[in-house]
Protein backbone atom coordinates (compact mmCIF):
# COMPACT_ATOMS: atom_id res chain seq x y z
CA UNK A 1 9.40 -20.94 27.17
CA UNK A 2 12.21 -19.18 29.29
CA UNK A 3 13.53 -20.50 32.75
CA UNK A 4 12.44 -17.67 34.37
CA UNK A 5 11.24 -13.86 34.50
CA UNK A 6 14.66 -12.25 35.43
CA UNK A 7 17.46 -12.77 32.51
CA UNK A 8 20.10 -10.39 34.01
CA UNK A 9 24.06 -11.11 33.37
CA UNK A 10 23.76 -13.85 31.48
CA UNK A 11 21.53 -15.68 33.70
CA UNK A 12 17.73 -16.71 34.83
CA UNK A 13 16.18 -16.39 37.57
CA UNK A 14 12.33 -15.23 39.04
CA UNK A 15 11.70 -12.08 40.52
CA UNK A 16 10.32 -11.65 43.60
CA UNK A 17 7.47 -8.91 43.29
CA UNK A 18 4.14 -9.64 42.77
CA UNK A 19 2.81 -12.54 40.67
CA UNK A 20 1.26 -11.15 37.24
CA UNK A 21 -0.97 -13.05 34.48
CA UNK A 22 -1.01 -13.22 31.06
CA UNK A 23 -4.21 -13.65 29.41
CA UNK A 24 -5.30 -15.13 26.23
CA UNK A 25 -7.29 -12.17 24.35
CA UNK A 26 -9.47 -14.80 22.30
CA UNK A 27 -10.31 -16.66 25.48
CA UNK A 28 -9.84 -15.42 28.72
CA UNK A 29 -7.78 -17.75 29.53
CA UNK A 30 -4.39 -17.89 31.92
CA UNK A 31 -1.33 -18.44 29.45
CA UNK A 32 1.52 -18.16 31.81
CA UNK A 33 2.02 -15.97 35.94
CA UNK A 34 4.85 -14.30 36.14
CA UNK A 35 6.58 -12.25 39.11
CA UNK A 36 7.33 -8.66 38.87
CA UNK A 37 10.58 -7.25 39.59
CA UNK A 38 11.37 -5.42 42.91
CA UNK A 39 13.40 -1.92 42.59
CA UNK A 40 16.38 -3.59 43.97
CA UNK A 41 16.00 -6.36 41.02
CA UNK A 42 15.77 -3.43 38.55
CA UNK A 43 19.02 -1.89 40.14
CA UNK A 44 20.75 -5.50 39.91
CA UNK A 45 20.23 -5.32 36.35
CA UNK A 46 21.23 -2.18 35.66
CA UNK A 47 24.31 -2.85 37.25
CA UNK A 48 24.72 -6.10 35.22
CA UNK A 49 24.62 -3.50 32.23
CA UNK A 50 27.37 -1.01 33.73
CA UNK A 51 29.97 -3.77 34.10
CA UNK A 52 29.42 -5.37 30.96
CA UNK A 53 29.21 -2.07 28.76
CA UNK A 54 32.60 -0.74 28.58
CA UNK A 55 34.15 -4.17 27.80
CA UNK A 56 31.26 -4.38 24.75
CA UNK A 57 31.81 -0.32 23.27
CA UNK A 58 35.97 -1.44 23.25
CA UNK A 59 34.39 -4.68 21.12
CA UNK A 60 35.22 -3.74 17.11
CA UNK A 61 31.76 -2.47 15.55
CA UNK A 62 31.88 -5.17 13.26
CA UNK A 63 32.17 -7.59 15.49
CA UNK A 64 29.32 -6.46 17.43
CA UNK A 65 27.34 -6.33 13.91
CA UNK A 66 28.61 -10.13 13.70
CA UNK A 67 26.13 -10.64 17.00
CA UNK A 68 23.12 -8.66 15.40
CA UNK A 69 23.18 -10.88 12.57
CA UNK A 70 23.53 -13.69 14.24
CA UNK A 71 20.41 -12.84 15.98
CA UNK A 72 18.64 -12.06 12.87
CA UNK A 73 19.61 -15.24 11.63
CA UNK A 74 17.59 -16.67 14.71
CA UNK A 75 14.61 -14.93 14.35
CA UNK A 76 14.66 -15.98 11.04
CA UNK A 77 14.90 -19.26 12.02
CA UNK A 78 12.16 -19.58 15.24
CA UNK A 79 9.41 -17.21 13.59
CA UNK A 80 6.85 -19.29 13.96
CA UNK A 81 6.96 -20.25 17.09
CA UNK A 82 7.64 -16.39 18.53
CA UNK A 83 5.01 -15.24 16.13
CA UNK A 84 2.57 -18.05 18.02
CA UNK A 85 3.47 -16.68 21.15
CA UNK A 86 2.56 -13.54 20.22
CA UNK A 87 -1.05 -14.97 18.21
CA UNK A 88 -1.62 -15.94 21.82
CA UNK A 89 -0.32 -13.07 23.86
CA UNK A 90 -1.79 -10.05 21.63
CA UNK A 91 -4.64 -11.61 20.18
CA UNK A 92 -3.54 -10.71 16.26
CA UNK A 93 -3.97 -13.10 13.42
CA UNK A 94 -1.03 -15.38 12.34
CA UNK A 95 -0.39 -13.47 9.23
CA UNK A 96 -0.04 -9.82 11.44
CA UNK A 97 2.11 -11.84 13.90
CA UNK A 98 4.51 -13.16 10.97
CA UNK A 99 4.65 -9.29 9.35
CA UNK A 100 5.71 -8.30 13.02
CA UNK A 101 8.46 -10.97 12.68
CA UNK A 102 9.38 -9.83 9.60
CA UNK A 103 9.70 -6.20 10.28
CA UNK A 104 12.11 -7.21 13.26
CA UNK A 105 14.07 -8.96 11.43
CA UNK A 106 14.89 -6.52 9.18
CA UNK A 107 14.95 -4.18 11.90
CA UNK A 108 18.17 -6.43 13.11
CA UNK A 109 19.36 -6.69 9.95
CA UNK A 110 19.66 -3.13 8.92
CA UNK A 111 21.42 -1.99 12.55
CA UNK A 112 23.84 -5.14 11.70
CA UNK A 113 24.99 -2.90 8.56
CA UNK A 114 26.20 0.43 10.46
CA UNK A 115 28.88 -1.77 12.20
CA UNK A 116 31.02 -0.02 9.39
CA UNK A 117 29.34 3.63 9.42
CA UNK A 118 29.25 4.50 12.73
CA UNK A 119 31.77 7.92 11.41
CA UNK A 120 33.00 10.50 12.96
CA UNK A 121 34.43 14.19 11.99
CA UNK A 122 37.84 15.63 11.71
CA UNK A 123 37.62 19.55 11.46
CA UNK A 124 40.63 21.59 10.97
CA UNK A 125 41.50 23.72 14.32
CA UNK A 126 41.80 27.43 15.08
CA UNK A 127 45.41 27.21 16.13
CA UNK A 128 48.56 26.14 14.22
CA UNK A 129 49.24 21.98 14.51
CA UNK A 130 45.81 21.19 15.55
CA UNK A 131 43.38 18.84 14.39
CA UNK A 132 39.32 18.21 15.94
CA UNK A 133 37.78 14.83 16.08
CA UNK A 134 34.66 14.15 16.73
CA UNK A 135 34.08 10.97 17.91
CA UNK A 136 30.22 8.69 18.13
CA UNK A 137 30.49 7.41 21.50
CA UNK A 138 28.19 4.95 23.46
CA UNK A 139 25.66 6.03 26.28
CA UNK A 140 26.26 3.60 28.46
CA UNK A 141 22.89 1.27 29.47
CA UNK A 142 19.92 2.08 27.99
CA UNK A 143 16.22 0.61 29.65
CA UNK A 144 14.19 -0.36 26.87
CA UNK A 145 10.60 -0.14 27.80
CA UNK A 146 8.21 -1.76 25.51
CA UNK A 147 4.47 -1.40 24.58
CA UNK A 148 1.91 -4.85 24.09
CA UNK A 149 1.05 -4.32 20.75
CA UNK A 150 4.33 -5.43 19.20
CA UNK A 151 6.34 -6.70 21.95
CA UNK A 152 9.25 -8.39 19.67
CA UNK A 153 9.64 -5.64 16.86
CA UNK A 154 9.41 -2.79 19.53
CA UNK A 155 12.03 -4.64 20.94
CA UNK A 156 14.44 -4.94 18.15
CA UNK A 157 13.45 -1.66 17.75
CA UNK A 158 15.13 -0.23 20.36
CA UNK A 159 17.61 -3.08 22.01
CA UNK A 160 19.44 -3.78 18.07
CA UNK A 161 20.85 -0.42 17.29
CA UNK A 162 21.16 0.13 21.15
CA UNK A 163 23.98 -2.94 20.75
CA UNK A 164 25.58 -1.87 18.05
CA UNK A 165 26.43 1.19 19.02
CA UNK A 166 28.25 0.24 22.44
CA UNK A 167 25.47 0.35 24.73
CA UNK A 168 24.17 -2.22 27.20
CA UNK A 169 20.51 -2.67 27.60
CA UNK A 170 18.09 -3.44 30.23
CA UNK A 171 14.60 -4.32 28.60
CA UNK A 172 11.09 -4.25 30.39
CA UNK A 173 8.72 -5.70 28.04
CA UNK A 174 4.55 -5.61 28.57
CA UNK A 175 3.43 -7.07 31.34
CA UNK A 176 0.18 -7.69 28.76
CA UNK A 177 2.11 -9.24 26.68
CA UNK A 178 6.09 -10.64 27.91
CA UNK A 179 5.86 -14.31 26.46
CA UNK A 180 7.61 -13.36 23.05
CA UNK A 181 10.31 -11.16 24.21
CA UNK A 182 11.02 -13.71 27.26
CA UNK A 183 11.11 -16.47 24.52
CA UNK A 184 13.41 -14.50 22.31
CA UNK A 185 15.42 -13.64 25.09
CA UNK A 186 15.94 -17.67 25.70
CA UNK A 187 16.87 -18.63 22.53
CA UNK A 188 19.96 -15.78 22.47
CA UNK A 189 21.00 -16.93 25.40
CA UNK A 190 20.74 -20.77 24.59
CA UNK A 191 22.15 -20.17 21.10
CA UNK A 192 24.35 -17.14 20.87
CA UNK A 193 27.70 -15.82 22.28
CA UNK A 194 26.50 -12.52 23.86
CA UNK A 195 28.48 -11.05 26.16
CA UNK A 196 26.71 -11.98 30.24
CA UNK A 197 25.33 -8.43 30.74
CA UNK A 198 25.21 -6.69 27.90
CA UNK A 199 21.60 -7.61 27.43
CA UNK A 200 19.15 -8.04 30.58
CA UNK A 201 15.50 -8.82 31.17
CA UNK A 202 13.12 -7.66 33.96
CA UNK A 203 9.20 -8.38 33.92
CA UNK A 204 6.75 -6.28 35.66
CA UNK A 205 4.06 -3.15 35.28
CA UNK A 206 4.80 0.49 36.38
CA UNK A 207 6.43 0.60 39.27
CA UNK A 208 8.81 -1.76 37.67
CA UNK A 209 9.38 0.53 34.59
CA UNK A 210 9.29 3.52 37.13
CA UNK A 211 12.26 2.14 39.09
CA UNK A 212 14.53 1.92 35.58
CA UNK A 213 13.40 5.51 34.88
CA UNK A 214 14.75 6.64 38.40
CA UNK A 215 18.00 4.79 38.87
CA UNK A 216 20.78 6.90 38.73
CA UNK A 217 22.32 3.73 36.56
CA UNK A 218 19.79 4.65 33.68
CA UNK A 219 21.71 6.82 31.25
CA UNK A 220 18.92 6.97 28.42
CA UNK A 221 15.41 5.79 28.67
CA UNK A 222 13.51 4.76 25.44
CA UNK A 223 9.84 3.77 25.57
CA UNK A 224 6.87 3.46 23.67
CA UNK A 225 3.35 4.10 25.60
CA UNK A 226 0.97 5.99 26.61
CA UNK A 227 0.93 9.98 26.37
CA UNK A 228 0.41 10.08 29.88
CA UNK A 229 2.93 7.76 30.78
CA UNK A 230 5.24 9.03 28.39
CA UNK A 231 4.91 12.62 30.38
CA UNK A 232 5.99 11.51 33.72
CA UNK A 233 8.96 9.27 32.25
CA UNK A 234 10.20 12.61 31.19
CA UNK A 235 9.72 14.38 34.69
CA UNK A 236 11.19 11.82 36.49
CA UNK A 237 14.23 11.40 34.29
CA UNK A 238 14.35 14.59 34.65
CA UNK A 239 15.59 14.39 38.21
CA UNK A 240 18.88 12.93 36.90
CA UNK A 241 19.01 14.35 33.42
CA UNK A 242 18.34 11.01 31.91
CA UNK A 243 17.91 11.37 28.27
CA UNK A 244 15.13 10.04 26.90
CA UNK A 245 13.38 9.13 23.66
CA UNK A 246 9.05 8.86 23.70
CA UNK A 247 7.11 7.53 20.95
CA UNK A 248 3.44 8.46 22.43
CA UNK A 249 0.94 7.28 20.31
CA UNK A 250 -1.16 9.23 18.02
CA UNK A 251 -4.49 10.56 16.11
CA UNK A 252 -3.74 10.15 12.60
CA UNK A 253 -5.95 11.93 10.47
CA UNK A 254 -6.62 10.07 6.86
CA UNK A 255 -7.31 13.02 4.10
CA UNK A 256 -9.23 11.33 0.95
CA UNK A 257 -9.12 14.16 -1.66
CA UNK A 258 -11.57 14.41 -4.72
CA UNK A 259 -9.69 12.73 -6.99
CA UNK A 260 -8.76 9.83 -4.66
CA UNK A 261 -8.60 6.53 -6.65
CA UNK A 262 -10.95 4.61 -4.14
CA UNK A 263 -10.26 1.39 -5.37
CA UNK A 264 -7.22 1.91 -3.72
CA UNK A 265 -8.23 3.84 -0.76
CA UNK A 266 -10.45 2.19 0.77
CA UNK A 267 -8.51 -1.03 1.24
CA UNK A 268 -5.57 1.07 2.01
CA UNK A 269 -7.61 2.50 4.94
CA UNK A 270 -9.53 -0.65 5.75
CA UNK A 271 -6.01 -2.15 6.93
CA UNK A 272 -5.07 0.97 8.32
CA UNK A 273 -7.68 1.56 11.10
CA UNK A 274 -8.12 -2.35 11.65
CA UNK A 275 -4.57 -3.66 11.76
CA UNK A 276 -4.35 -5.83 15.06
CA UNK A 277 -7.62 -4.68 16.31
CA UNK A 278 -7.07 -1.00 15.52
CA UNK A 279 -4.38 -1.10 18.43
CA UNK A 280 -1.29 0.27 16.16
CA UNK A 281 -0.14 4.30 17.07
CA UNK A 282 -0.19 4.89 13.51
CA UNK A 283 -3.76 3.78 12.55
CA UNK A 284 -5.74 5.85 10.48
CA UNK A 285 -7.99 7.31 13.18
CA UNK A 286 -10.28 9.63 11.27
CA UNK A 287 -11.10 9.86 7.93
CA UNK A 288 -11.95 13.48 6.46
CA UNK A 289 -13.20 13.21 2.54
CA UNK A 290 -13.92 15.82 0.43
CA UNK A 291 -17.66 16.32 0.31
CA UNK A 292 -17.86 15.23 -3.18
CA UNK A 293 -16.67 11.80 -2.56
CA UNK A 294 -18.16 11.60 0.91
CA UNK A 295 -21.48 9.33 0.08
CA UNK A 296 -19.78 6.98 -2.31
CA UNK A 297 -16.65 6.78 0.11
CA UNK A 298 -18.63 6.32 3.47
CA UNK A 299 -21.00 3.63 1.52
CA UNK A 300 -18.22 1.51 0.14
CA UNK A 301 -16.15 1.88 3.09
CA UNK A 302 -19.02 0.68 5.70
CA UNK A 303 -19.52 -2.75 3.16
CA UNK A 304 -15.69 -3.48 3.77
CA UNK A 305 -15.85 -2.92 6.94
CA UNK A 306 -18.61 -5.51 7.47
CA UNK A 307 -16.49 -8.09 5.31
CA UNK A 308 -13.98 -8.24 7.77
CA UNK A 309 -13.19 -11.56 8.72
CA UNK A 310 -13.27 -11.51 12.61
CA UNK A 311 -12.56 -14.78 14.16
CA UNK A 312 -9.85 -17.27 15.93
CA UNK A 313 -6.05 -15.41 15.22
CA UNK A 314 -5.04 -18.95 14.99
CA UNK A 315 -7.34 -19.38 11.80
CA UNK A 316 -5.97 -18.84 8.47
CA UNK A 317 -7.57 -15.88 6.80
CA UNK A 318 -8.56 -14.30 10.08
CA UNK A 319 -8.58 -10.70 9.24
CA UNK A 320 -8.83 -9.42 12.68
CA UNK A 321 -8.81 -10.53 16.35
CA UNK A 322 -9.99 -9.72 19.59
CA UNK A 323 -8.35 -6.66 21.55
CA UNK A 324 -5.66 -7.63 23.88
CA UNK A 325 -7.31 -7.07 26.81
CA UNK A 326 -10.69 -6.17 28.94
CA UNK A 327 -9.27 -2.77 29.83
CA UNK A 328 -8.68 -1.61 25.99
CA UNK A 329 -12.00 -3.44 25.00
CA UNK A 330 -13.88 -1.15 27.36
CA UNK A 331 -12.28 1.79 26.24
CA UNK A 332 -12.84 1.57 22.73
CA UNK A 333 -16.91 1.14 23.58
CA UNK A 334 -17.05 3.73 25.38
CA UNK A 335 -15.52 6.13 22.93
CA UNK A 336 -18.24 4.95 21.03
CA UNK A 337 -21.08 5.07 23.30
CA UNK A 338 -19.76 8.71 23.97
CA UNK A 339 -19.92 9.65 20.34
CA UNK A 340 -23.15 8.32 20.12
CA UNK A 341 -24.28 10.30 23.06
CA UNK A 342 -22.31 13.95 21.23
CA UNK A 343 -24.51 13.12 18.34
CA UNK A 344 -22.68 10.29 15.75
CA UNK A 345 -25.05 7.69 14.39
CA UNK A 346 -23.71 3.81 13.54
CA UNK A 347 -23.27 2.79 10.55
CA UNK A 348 -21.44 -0.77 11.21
CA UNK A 349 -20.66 -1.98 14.04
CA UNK A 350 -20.58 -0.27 17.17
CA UNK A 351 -20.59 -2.92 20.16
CA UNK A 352 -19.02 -5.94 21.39
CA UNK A 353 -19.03 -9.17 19.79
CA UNK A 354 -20.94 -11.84 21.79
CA UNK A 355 -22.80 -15.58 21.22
CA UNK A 356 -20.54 -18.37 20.18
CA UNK A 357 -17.21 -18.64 19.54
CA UNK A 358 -17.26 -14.99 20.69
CA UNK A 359 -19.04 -15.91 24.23
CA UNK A 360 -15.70 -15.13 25.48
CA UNK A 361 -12.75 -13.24 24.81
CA UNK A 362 -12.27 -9.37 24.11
CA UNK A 363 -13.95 -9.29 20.68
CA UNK A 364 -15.24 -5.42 19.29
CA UNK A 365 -17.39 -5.15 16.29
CA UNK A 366 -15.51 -3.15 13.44
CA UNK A 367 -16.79 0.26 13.92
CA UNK A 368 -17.81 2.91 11.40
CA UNK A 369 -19.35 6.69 12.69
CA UNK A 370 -20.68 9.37 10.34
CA UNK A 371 -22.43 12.30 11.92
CA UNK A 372 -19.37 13.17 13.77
CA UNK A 373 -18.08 16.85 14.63
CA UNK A 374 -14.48 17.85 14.45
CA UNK A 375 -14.82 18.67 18.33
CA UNK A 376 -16.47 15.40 19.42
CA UNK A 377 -14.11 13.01 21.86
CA UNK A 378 -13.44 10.74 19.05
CA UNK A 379 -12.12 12.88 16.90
CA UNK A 380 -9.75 14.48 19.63
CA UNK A 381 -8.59 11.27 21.83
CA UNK A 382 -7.04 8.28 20.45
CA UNK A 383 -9.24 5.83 20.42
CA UNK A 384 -7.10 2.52 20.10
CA UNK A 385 -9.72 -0.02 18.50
CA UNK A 386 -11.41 -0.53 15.32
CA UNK A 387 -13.73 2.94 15.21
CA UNK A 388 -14.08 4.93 12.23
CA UNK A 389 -14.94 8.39 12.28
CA UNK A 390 -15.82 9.89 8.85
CA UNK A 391 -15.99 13.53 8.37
CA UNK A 392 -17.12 15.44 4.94
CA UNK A 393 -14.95 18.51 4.58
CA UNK A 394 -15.05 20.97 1.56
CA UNK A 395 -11.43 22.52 1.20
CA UNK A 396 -8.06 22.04 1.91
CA UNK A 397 -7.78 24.17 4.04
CA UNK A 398 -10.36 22.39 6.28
CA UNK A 399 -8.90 19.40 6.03
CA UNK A 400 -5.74 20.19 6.93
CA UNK A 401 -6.89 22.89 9.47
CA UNK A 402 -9.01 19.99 11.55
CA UNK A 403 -6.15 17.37 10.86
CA UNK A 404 -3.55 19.83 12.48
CA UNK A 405 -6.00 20.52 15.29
CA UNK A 406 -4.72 17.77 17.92
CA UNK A 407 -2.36 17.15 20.39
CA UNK A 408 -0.90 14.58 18.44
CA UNK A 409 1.43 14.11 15.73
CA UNK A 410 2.58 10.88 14.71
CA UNK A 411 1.12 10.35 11.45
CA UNK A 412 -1.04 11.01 8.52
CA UNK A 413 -2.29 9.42 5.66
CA UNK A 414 -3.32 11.41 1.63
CA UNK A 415 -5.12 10.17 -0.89
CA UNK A 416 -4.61 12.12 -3.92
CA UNK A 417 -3.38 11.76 -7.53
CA UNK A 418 -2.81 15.46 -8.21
CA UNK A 419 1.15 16.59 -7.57
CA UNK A 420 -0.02 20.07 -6.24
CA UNK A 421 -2.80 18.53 -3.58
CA UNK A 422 0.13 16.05 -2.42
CA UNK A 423 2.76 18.52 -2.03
CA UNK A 424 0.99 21.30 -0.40
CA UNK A 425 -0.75 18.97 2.03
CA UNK A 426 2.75 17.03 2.72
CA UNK A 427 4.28 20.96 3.87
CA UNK A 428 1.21 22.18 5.50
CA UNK A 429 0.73 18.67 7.77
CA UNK A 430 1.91 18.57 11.45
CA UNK A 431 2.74 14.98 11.66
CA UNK A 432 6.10 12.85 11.60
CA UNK A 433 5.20 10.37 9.17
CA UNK A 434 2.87 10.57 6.60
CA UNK A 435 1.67 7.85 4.18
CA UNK A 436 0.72 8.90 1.13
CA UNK A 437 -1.53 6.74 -1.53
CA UNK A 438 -0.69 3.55 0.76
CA UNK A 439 -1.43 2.43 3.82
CA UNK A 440 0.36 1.72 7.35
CA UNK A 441 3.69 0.46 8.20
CA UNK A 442 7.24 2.01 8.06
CA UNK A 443 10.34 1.38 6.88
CA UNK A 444 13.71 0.46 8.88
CA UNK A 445 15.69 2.73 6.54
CA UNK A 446 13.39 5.80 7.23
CA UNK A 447 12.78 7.73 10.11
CA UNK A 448 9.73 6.99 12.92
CA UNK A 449 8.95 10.23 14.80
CA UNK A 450 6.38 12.07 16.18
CA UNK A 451 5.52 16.20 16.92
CA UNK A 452 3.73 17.81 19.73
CA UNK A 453 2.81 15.44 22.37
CA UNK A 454 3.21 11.68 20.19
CA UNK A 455 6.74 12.52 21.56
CA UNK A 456 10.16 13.52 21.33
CA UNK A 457 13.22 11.81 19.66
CA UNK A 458 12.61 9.00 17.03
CA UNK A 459 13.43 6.09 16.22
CA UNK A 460 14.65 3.68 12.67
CA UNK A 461 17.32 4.67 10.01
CA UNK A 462 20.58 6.88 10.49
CA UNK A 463 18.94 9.21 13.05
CA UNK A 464 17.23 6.89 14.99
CA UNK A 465 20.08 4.57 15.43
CA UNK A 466 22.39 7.50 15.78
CA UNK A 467 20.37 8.98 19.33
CA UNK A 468 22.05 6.29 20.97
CA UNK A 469 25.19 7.84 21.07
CA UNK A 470 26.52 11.20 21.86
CA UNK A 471 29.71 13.26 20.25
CA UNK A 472 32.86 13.31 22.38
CA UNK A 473 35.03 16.03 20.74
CA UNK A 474 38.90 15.57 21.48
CA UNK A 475 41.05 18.50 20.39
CA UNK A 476 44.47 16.77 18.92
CA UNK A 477 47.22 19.30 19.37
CA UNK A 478 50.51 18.16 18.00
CA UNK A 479 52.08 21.72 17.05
């Protein structure tokens, strides 16, 4: 475990704000008490990051892809003990922990490769004996605030291609979940040559993450939340024109057509809605099949959904774990409870988990609703647990029409095997990312973005990596 919950300029130390504790989802129990970080902590750090940043952007690209790799070779080699820490932190089963480490690994991996592309333009001038360069330049220090549910590749996520392109970064991960990132954190410093500074630490909840957003030190926030929160990071950086990036979460409709082959589909959307406890932006959070296939769908769907293996994340072939915490456990029943009450009957499911090895812990029932209107609360609000809402719709048109109908737009998920159905629907959906024929889980190489209010900017491939810099045009006149 680290020395401490402060890691700023190359060194450890606690903070001094109040004392916070991590709790075992599966048990209850106290893990590890850590102290928050006090606003003039957060500043410290930030300032860590402004002296150590322009000495890192004048370090060659490739040698600052030679540290990325270096630290992808180290998650490499401590994945199973980070992706224990985060079985015990989150509450997901061993095999979802080790895909987490995977995907950040190759998160680090691909960022290492740009060390060579980050290119520029040269544009001929309007006046004789003049040349234009455009040049990628650094922001300066970024504050990476990350979300619970995957504390070390939300991480990579955001601190990897920060790095590489000449930033310095001040991370805030979960106080729900810190023990990975704070473990990850140790082993770069006790095993790598990272520059003191360029990467610092700070524990804590909101007001923590609220004083990075204020500091006039911040030059780009990126975080991954809430809706809610998401909207008054952006009024409050707003007060300093901080940029910032949002990924907010989202309501992803799952569109089973006629001629969906549901051998595949169902499994596909099985994972989708039930991946670490349902707690994953992108989960398929209602299903809307075409009327034809609705009785065979809903009936095969609810006798997967009671074969879920629920039990101990520590247990090989655990499907599924408890929730991460009381607070999300009591939100997802009551979304149900409030569905039942607007009318939706339950067809699996539908309560908490209890007797036994489940006596304690935050353990939900795998949920399945039919009798559900496009209007109800659970098919409008994102639910964030294992709750399946299944809607019959006859058309296209419907489907798309009630799919678009949300405040959200992360992603979406099609299940088709006819070219025109696929295409249309891809063009007509509102929605960053859309699976189609598959189920969850992004690429590095692609893009992860959301529209309307799952947030602004994105994050993964060219683009993503590329929002951490901005142009700097010089005008070379040699005439």
């Amino acid at each position: 475990m680290s020395s401490g919950s402060l890691y700023v300029d190359g060194r450890w130390a606690d903070a001094s704000g109040p004392v916070l504790d991590v709790i075992n989802p599966a048990d209850e129990s106290v893990i590890a008490s850590l102290p928050s970080a006090t606003e003039q902590e957060v500043e410290a750090a930030l300032a860590a990051g402004r002296r150590a940043q322009p000495e890192w952007s004048r370090t060659p690209a490739p040698e600052r892809g030679r540290h990325l790799r270096a630290m992808a070779d180290l998650l490499e080699e401590e994945r199973d003990s980070l992706a224990a820490l985060l079985t015990a932190e989150v509450g997901k089963p061993t095999a979802q922990a080790q895909a987490e480490l995977e995907f950040a690994i190759e998160l680090t991996r691909y960022s290492a490769e740009w060390d060579r592309r980050l290119e520029g333009e040269i544009l001929p001038g309007d006046v004789r004996g003049e040349a234009i360069h455009l040049l990628r330049a650094p922001l300066g220090v970024v504050a990476a605030i990350c979300p619970w549910n995957f504390p070390l590749a939300v991480l990579c996520r955001k601190l990897v291609p920060a790095l590489l392109t000449g930033n310095a970064v001040v991370a805030k991960p979960s106080e729900v979940a810190p023990l990975a990132a704070l473990e990850f954190t140790r082993l770069v410093h006790d095993r790598l040559d990272l520059p003191p500074g360029v990467f610092n630490v700070v524990t804590g909840a909101g007001e923590t993450g609220a004083a990075l957003v204020r500091s006039k030190q911040t030059d780009m926030v990126s975080f991954t939340g809430h809706r809610d929160t998401g909207k008054g990071i952006m009024a409050t950086a707003a007060q300093n024109l901080t940029r910032v990036a949002l990924e907010l979460g989202g309501k992803a409709p799952a569109i089973v057509w006629a001629d969906a082959d549901l051998d595949l589909t169902i499994p596909a959307i099985v994972e989708a809605r039930h991946a670490n406890s349902g707690q994953v932006c992108t989960c398929a959070e209602r299903v809307l099949v075409h009327r034809s296939l609705a009785d065979e769908f809903t009936e095969r769907y609810v006798a997967a959904v009671r074969a879920i293996r629920v039990g101990d994340p520590t247990t090989a072939g655990s499907e599924m774990g408890p929730m991460v915490s009381a607070a999300q456990l009591d939100k997802s029943l009551a979304a149900v409870a409030t569905a039942v009450e607007e009318g939706a009957s339950v067809l699996a499911g539908g309560g908490r988990m209890a007797g036994g090895s489940f006596a304690r812990g935050y353990w939900h029932e795998p949920t399945v609703l039919t009798g559900v209107e496009p209007s109800h609360r659970v098919m409008t609000e994102e639910t964030f647990g294992p709750v399946t809402p299944i809607v019959a719709v006859d058309s296209l048109d419907e489907a798309v029409g009630i799919a678009n109908d949300s405040r959200y737009g992360l992603s979406a998920y099609l299940f088709s095997r006819d070219y025109q159905t696929v295409m249309r629907t891809v063009e007509e959906l509102q929605f960053g990312e859309i699976y189609i024929n598959r189920t969850l889980g992004e690429s590095v190489q692609a893009h992860h973005t959301g529209y309307k209010e799952s947030g602004i900017g994105g994050e993964d491939g060219r683009w993503g990596l590329l929002r951490y810099t901005q142009i700097k045009t010089a005008y070379h006149h040699h005439g």
